[in-house]
C-alpha atoms as a PDB file:
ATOM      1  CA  UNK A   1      39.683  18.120 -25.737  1.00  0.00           C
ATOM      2  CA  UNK A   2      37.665  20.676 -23.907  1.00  0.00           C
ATOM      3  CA  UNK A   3      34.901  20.649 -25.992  1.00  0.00           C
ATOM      4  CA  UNK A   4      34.758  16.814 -25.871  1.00  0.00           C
ATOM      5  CA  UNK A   5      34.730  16.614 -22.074  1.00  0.00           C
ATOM      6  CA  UNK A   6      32.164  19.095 -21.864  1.00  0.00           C
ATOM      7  CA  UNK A   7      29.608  17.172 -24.159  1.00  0.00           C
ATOM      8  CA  UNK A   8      30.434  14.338 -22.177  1.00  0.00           C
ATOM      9  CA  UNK A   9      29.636  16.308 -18.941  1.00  0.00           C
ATOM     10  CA  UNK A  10      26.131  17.376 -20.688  1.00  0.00           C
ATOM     11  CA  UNK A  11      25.299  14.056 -21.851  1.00  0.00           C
ATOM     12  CA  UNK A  12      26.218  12.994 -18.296  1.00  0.00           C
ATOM     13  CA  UNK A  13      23.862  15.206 -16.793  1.00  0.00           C
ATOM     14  CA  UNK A  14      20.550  14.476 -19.023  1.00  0.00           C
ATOM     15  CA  UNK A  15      21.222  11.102 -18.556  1.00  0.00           C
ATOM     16  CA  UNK A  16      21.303  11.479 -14.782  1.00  0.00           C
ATOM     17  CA  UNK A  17      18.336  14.188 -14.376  1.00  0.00           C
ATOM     18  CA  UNK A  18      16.066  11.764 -16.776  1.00  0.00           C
ATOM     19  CA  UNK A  19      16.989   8.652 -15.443  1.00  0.00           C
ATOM     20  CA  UNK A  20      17.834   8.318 -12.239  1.00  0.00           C
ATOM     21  CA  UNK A  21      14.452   9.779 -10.824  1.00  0.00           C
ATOM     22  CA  UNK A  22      12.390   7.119 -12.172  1.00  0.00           C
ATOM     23  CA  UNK A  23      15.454   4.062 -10.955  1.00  0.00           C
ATOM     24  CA  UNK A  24      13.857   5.544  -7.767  1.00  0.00           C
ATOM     25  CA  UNK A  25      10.924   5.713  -7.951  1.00  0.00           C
ATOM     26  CA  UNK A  26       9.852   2.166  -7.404  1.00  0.00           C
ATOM     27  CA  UNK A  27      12.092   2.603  -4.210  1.00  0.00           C
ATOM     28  CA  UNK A  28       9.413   5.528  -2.703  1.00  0.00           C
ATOM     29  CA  UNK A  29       7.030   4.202  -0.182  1.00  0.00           C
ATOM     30  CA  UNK A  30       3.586   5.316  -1.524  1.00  0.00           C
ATOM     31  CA  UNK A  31       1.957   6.874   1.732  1.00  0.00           C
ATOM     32  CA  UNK A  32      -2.101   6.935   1.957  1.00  0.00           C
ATOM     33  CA  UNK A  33      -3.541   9.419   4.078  1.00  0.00           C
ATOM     34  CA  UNK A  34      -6.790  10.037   5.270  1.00  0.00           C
ATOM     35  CA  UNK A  35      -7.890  12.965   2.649  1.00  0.00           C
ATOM     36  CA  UNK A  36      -7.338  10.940  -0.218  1.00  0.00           C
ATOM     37  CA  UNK A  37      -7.770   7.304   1.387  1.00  0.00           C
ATOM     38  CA  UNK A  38     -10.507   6.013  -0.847  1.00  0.00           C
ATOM     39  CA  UNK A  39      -9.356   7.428  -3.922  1.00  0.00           C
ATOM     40  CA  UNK A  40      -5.821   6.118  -3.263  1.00  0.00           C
ATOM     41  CA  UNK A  41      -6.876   2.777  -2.588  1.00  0.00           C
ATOM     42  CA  UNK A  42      -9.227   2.598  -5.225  1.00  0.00           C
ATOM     43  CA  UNK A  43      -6.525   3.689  -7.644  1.00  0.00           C
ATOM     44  CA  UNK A  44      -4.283   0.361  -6.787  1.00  0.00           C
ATOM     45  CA  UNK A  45      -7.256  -1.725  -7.073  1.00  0.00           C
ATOM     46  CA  UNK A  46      -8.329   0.045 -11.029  1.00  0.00           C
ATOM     47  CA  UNK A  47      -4.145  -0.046 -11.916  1.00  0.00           C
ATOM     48  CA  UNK A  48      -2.739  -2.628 -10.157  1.00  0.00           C
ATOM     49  CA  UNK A  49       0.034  -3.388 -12.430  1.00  0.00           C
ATOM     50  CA  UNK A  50       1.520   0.604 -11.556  1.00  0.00           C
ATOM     51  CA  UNK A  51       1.501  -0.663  -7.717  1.00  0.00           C
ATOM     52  CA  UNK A  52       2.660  -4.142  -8.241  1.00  0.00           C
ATOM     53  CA  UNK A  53       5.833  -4.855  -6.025  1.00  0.00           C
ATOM     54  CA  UNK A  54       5.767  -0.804  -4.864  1.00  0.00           C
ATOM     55  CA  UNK A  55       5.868  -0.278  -1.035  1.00  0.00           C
ATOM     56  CA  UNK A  56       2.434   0.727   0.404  1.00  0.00           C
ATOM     57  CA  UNK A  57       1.865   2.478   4.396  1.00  0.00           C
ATOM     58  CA  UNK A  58      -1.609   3.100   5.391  1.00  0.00           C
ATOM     59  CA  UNK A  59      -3.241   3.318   8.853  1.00  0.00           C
ATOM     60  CA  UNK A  60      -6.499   1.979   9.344  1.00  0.00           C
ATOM     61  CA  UNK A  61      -8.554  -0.440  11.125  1.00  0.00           C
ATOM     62  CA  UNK A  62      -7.432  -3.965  11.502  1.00  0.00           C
ATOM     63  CA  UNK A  63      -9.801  -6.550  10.626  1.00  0.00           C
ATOM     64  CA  UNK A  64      -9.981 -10.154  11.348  1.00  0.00           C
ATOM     65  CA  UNK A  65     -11.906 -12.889   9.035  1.00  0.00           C
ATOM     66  CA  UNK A  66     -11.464 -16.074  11.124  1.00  0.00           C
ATOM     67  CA  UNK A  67     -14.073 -18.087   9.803  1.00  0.00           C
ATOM     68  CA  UNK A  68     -11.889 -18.647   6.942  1.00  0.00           C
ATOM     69  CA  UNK A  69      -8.234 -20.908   6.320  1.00  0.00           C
ATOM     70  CA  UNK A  70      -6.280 -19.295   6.480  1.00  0.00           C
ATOM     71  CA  UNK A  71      -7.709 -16.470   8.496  1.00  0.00           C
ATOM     72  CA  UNK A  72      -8.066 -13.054   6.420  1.00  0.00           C
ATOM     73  CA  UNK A  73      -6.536  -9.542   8.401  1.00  0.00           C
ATOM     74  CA  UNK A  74      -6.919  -6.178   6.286  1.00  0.00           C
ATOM     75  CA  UNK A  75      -6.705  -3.549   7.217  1.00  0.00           C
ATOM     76  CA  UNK A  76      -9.679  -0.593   5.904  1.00  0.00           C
ATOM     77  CA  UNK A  77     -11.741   2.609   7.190  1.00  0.00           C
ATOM     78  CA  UNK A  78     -15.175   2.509   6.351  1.00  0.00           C
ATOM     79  CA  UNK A  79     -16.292   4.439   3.358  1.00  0.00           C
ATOM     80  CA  UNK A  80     -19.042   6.875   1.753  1.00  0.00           C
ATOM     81  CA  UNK A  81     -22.209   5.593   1.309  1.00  0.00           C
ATOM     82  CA  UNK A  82     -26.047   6.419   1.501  1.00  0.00           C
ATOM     83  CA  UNK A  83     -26.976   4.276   5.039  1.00  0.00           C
ATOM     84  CA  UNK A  84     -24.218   4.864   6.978  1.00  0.00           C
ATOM     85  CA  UNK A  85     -21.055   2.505   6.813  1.00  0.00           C
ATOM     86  CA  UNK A  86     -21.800   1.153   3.360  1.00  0.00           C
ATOM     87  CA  UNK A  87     -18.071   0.640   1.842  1.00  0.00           C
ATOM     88  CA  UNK A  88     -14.379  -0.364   2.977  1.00  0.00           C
ATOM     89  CA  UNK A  89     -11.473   0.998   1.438  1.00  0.00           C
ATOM     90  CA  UNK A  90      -7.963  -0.853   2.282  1.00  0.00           C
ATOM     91  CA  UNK A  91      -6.433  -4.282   1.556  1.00  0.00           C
ATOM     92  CA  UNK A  92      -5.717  -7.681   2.409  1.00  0.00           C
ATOM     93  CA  UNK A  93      -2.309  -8.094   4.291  1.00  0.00           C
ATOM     94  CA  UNK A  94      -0.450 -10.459   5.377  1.00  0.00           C
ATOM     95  CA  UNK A  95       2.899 -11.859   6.835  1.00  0.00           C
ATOM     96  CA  UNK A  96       4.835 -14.722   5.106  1.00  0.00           C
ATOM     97  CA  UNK A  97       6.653 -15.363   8.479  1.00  0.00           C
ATOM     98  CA  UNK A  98       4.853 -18.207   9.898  1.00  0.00           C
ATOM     99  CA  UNK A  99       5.775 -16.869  13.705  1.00  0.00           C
ATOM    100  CA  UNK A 100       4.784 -13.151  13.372  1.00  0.00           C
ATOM    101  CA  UNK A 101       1.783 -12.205  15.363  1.00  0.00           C
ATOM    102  CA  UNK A 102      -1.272  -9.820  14.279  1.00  0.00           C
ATOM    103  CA  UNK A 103      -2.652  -7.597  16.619  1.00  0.00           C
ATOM    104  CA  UNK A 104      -6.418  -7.859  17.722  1.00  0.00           C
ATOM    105  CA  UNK A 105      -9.449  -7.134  16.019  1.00  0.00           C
ATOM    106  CA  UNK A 106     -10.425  -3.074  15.794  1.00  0.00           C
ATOM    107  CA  UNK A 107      -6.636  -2.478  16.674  1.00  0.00           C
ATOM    108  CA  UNK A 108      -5.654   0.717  15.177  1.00  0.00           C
ATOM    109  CA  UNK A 109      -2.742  -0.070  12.616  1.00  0.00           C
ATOM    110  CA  UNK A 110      -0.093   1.268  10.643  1.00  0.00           C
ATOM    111  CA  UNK A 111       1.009  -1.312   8.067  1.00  0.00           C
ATOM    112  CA  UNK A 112       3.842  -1.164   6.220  1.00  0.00           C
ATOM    113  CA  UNK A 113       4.422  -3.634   3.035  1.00  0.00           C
ATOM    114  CA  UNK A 114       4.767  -4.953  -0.724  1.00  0.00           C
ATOM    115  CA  UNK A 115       1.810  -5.162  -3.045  1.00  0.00           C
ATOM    116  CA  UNK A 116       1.620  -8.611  -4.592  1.00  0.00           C
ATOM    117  CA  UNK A 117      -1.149 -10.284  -6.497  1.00  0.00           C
ATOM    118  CA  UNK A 118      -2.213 -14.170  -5.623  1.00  0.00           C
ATOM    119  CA  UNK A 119      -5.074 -16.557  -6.720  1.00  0.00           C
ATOM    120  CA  UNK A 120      -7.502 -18.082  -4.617  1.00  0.00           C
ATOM    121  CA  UNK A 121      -9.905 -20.658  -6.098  1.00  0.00           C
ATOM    122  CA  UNK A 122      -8.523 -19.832  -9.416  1.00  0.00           C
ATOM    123  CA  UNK A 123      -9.579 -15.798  -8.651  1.00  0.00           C
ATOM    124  CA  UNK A 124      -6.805 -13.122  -8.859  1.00  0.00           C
ATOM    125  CA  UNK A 125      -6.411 -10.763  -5.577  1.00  0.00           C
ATOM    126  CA  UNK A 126      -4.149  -8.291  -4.352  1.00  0.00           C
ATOM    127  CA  UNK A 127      -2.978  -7.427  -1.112  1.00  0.00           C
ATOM    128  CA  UNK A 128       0.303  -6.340   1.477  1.00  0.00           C
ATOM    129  CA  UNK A 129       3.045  -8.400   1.896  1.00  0.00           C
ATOM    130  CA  UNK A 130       3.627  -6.908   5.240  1.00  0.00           C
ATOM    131  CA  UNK A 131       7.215  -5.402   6.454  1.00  0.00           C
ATOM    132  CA  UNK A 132       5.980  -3.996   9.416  1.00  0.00           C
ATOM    133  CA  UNK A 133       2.576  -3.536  11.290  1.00  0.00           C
ATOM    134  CA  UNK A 134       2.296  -1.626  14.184  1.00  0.00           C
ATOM    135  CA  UNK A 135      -0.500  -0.646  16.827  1.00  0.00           C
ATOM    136  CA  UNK A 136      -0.744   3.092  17.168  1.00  0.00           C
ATOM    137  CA  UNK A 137      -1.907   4.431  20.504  1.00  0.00           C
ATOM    138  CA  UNK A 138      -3.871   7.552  18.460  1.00  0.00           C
ATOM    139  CA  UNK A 139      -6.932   6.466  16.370  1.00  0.00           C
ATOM    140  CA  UNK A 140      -7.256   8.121  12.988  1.00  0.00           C
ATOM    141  CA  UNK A 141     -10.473   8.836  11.543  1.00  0.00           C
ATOM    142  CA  UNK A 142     -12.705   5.726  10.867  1.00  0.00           C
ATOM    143  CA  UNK A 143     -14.808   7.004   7.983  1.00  0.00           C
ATOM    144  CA  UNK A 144     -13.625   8.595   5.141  1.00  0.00           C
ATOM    145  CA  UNK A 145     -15.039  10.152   2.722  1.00  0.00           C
ATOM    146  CA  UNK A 146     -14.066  11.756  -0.809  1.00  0.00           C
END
């Protein structure tokens, strides 16, 4: 009976050191920080599908395109480049609560939310499906560079 119980116990074990580590997983929020911004975001943008539904924070810059219906916010720091500000890394985001507010153009952000993919005109794009977005007081840096 002893013997039973403790293959039982074993098998227990394996099953919960294997397993339950990747149950959550998906759970994690995925943090970008400034050292690795650009390589981070890239990295959703090449392998979307590892991302897709995952919890994303980043801080950054938010931007406003309202020449556009519905108006575009992302939020980005600018990137490497040979003349200056020549590249953006950071996404799309948005709120699907028709009376949450954005903050103003240039705000410094921290944004909180959900990766999803949508079509516009028949193209695919990702961006945040926002949980939270907050104005921080301290600016982080603008460019970054890897």
């Amino acid at each position: 009976m002893m013997r039973y119980l403790r293959k039982i116990f074993v098998f227990a074990f394996f099953v919960g050191f294997f397993l339950a580590p990747s149950a959550f997983a998906d759970d994690e929020i995925i943090d970008i920080k400034e050292k690795m911004f650009v390589t981070q975001t890239n990295d959703v943008y090449v392998n979307p599908d590892e991302y897709m539904g995952r919890t994303i924070r980043l801080e950054g810059i938010l931007g406003v395109i309202d020449d556009v219906d519905p108006i575009c916010y992302f939020v980005y720091r600018f990137g490497p480049g040979c003349c200056g500000y020549d590249s953006n890394a950071g996404f799309e985001v948005v709120w699907h609560n028709e009376n949450a507010t954005y903050p103003s153009d240039n705000d410094w952000v921290e944004a909180t939310g959900v990766l999803e993919s949508y079509e516009d005109e028949g193209e695919p794009f990702i961006r945040l499906s926002l949980k939270s977005l907050i104005v921080k007081a301290e600016r982080g840096k603008e460019r970054v560079e890897q």
